[in-house]
PDB file of N, CA and C in Angstrom:
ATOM      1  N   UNK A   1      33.841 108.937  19.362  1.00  0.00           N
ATOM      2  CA  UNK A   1      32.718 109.468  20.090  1.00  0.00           C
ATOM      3  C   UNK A   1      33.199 110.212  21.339  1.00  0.00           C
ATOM      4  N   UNK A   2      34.011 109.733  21.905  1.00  0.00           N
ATOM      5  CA  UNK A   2      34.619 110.145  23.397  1.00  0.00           C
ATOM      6  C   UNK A   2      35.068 111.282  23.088  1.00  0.00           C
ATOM      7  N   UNK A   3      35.811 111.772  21.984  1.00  0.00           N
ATOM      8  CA  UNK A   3      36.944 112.551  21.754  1.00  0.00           C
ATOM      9  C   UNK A   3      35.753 114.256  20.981  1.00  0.00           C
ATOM     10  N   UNK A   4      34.438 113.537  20.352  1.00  0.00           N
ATOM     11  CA  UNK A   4      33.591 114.478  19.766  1.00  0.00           C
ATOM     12  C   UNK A   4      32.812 115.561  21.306  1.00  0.00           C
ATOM     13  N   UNK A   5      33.246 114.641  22.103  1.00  0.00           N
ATOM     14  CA  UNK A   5      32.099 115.016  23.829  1.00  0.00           C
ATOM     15  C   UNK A   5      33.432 115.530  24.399  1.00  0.00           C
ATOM     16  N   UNK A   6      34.395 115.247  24.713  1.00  0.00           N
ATOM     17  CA  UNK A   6      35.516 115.590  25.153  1.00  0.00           C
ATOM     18  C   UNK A   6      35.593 117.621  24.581  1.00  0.00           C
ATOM     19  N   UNK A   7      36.094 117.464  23.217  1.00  0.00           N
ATOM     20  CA  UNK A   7      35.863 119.052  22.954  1.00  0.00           C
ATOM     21  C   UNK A   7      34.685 119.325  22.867  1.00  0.00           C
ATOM     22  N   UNK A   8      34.167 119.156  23.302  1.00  0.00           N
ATOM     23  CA  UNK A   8      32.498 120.080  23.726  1.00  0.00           C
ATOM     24  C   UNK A   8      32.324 120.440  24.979  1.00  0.00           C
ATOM     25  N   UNK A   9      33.332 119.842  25.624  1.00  0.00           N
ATOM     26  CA  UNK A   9      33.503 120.136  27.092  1.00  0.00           C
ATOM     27  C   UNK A   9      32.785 119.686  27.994  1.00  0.00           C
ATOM     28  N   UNK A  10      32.367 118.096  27.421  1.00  0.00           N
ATOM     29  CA  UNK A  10      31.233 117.585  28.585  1.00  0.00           C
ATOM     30  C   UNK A  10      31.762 116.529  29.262  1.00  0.00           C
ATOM     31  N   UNK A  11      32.964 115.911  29.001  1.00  0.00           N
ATOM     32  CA  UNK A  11      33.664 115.263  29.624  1.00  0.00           C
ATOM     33  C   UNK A  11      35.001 115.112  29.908  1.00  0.00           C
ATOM     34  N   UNK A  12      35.770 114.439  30.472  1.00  0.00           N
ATOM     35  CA  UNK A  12      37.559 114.569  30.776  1.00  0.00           C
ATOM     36  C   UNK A  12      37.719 113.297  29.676  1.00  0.00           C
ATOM     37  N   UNK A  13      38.084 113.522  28.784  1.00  0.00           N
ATOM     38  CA  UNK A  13      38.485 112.279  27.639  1.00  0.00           C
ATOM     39  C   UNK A  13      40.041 111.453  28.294  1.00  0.00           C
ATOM     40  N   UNK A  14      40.422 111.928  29.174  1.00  0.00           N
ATOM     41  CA  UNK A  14      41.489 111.177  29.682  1.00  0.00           C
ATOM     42  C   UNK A  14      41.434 110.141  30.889  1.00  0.00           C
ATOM     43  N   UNK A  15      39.532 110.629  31.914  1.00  0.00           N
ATOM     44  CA  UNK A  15      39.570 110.540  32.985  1.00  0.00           C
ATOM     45  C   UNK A  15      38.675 109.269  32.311  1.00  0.00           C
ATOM     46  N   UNK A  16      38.060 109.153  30.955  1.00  0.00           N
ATOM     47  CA  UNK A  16      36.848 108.285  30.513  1.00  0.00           C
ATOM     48  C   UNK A  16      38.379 107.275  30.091  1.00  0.00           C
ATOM     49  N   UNK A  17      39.195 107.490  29.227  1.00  0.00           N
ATOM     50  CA  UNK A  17      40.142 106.305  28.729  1.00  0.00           C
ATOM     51  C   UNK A  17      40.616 105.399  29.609  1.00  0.00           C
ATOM     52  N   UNK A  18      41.281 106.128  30.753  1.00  0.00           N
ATOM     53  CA  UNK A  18      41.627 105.638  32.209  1.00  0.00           C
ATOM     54  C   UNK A  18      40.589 104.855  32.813  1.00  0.00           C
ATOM     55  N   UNK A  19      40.214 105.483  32.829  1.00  0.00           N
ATOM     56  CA  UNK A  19      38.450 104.357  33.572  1.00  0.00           C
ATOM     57  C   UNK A  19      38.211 103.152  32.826  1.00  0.00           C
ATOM     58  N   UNK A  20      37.781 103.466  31.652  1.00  0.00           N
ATOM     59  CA  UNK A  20      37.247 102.301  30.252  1.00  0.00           C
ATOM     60  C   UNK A  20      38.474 101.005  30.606  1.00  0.00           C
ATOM     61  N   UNK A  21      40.191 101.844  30.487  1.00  0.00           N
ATOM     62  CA  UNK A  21      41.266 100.544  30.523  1.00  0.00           C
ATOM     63  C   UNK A  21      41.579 100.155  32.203  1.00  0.00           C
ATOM     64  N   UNK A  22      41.263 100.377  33.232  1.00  0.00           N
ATOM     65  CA  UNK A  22      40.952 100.020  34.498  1.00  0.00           C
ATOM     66  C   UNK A  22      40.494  99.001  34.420  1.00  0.00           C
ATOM     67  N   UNK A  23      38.968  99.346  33.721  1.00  0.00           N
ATOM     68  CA  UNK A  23      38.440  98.469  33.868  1.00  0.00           C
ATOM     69  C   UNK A  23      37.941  97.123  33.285  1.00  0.00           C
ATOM     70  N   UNK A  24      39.171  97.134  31.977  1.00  0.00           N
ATOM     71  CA  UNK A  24      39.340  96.182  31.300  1.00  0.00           C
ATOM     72  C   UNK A  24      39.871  95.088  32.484  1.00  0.00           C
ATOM     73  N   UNK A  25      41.523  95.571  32.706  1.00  0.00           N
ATOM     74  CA  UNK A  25      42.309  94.932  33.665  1.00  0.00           C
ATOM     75  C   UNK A  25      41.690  94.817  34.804  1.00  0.00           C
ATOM     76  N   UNK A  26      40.859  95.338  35.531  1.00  0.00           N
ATOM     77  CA  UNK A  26      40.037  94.525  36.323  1.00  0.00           C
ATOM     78  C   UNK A  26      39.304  93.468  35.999  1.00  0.00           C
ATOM     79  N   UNK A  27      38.860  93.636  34.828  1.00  0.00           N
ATOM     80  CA  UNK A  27      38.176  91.872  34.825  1.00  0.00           C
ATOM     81  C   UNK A  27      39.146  90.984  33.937  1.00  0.00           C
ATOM     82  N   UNK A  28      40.431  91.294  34.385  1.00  0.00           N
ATOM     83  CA  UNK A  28      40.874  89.919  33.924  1.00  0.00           C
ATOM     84  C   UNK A  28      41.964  90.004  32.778  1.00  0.00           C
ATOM     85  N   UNK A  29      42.175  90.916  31.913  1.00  0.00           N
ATOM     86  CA  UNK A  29      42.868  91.396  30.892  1.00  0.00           C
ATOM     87  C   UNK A  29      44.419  91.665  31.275  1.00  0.00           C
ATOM     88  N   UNK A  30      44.991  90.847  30.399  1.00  0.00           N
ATOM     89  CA  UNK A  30      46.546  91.109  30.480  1.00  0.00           C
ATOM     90  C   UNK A  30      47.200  92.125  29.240  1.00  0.00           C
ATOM     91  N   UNK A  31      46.415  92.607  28.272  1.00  0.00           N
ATOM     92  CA  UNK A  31      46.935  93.189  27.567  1.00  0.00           C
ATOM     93  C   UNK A  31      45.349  93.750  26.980  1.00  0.00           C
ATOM     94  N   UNK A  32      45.910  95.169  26.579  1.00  0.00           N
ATOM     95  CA  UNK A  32      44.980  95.740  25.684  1.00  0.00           C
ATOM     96  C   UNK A  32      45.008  96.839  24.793  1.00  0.00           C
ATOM     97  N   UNK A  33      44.582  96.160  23.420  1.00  0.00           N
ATOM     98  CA  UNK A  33      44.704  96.975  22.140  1.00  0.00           C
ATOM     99  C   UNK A  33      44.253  98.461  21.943  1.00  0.00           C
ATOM    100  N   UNK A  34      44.414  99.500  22.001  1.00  0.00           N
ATOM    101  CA  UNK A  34      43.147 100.611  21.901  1.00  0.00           C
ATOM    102  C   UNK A  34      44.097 101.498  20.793  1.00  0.00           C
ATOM    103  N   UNK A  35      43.033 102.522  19.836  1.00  0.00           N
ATOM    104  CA  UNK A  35      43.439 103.299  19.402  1.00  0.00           C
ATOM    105  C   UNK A  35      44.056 104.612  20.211  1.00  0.00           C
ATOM    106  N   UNK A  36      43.762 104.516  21.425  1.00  0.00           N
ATOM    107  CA  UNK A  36      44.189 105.453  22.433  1.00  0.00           C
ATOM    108  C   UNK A  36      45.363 105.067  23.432  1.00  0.00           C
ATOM    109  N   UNK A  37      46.410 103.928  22.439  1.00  0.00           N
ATOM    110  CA  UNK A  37      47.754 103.558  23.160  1.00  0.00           C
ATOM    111  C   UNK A  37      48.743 104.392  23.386  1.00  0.00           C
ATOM    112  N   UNK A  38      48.863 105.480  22.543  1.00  0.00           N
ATOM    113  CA  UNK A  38      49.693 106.391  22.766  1.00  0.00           C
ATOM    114  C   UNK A  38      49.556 107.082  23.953  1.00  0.00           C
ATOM    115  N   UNK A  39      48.289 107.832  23.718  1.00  0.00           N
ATOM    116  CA  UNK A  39      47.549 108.549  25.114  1.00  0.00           C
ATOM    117  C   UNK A  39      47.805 108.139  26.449  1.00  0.00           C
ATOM    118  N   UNK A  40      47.433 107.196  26.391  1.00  0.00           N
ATOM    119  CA  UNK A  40      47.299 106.100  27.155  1.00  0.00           C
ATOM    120  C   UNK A  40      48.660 105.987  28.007  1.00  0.00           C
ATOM    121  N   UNK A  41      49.642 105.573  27.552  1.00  0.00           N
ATOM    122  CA  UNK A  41      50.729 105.434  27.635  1.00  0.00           C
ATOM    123  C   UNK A  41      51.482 107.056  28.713  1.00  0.00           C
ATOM    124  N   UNK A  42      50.943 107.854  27.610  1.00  0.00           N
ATOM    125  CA  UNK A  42      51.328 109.534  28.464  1.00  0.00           C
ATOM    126  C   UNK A  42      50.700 109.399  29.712  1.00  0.00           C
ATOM    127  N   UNK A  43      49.273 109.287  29.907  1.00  0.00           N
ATOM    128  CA  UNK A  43      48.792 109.478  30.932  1.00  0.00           C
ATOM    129  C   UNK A  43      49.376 108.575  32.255  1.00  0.00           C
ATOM    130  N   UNK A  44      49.795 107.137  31.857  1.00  0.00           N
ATOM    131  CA  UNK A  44      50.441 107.135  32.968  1.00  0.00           C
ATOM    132  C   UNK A  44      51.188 107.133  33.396  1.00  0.00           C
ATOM    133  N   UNK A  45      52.195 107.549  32.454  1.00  0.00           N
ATOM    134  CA  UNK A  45      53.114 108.862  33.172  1.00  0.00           C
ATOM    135  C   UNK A  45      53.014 109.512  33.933  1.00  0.00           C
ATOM    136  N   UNK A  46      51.750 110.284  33.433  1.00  0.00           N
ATOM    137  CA  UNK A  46      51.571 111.698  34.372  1.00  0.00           C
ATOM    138  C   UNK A  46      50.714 111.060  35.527  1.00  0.00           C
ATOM    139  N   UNK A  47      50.544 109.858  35.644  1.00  0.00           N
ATOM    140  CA  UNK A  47      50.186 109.070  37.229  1.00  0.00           C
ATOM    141  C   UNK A  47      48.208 109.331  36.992  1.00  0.00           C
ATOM    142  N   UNK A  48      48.249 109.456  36.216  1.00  0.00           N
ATOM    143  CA  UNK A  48      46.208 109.609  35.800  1.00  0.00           C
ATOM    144  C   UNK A  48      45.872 108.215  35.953  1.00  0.00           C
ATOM    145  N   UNK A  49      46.438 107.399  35.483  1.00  0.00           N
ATOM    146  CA  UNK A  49      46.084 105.645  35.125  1.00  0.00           C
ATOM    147  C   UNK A  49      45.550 105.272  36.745  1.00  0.00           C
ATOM    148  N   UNK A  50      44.948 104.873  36.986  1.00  0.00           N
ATOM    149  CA  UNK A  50      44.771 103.691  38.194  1.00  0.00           C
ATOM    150  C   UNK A  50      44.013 104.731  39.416  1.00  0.00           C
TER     151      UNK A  50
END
Protein backbone atom coordinates (compact mmCIF):
# COMPACT_ATOMS: atom_id res chain seq x y z
CA UNK A 1 0.00 0.00 0.00
CA UNK A 2 2.78 2.48 1.06
CA UNK A 3 4.81 1.75 -1.98
CA UNK A 4 1.26 2.10 -4.47
CA UNK A 5 0.99 6.08 -2.69
CA UNK A 6 4.68 6.47 -2.68
CA UNK A 7 4.77 6.41 -6.79
CA UNK A 8 1.86 8.52 -7.06
CA UNK A 9 3.74 10.97 -5.39
CA UNK A 10 1.71 11.49 -2.31
CA UNK A 11 4.08 10.43 0.06
CA UNK A 12 8.05 9.89 1.03
CA UNK A 13 7.85 5.91 1.26
CA UNK A 14 11.17 6.13 3.10
CA UNK A 15 10.16 9.00 5.50
CA UNK A 16 6.65 6.61 6.26
CA UNK A 17 9.12 3.20 6.81
CA UNK A 18 11.41 5.24 9.12
CA UNK A 19 8.61 6.57 11.11
CA UNK A 20 6.35 3.17 11.17
CA UNK A 21 10.09 1.33 12.57
CA UNK A 22 10.81 4.35 15.13
CA UNK A 23 8.08 3.74 16.26
CA UNK A 24 8.01 0.23 16.79
CA UNK A 25 11.36 0.64 18.92
CA UNK A 26 9.87 3.21 20.80
CA UNK A 27 7.41 1.15 22.37
CA UNK A 28 9.55 -1.36 23.39
CA UNK A 29 10.79 -3.59 20.42
CA UNK A 30 14.16 -5.12 20.23
CA UNK A 31 13.96 -6.49 16.91
CA UNK A 32 11.84 -6.12 13.87
CA UNK A 33 10.75 -8.25 10.97
CA UNK A 34 9.56 -6.11 7.85
CA UNK A 35 9.44 -6.81 4.24
CA UNK A 36 11.20 -3.46 3.97
CA UNK A 37 14.62 -4.87 5.75
CA UNK A 38 16.66 -4.26 3.03
CA UNK A 39 15.46 -0.64 2.56
CA UNK A 40 15.52 -0.20 5.73
CA UNK A 41 18.87 -1.13 6.35
CA UNK A 42 20.09 1.50 3.28
CA UNK A 43 18.32 4.18 4.77
CA UNK A 44 20.21 4.13 7.74
CA UNK A 45 23.00 4.44 6.23
CA UNK A 46 22.14 7.32 4.55
CA UNK A 47 21.32 8.64 8.36
CA UNK A 48 17.18 8.90 7.38
CA UNK A 49 16.47 6.33 10.39
CA UNK A 50 15.84 8.15 13.74
Amino acid sequence: MWGTVARAGILDEAAIVCETAAGVFRAGANILISYYAKELAGWIDEGRFG
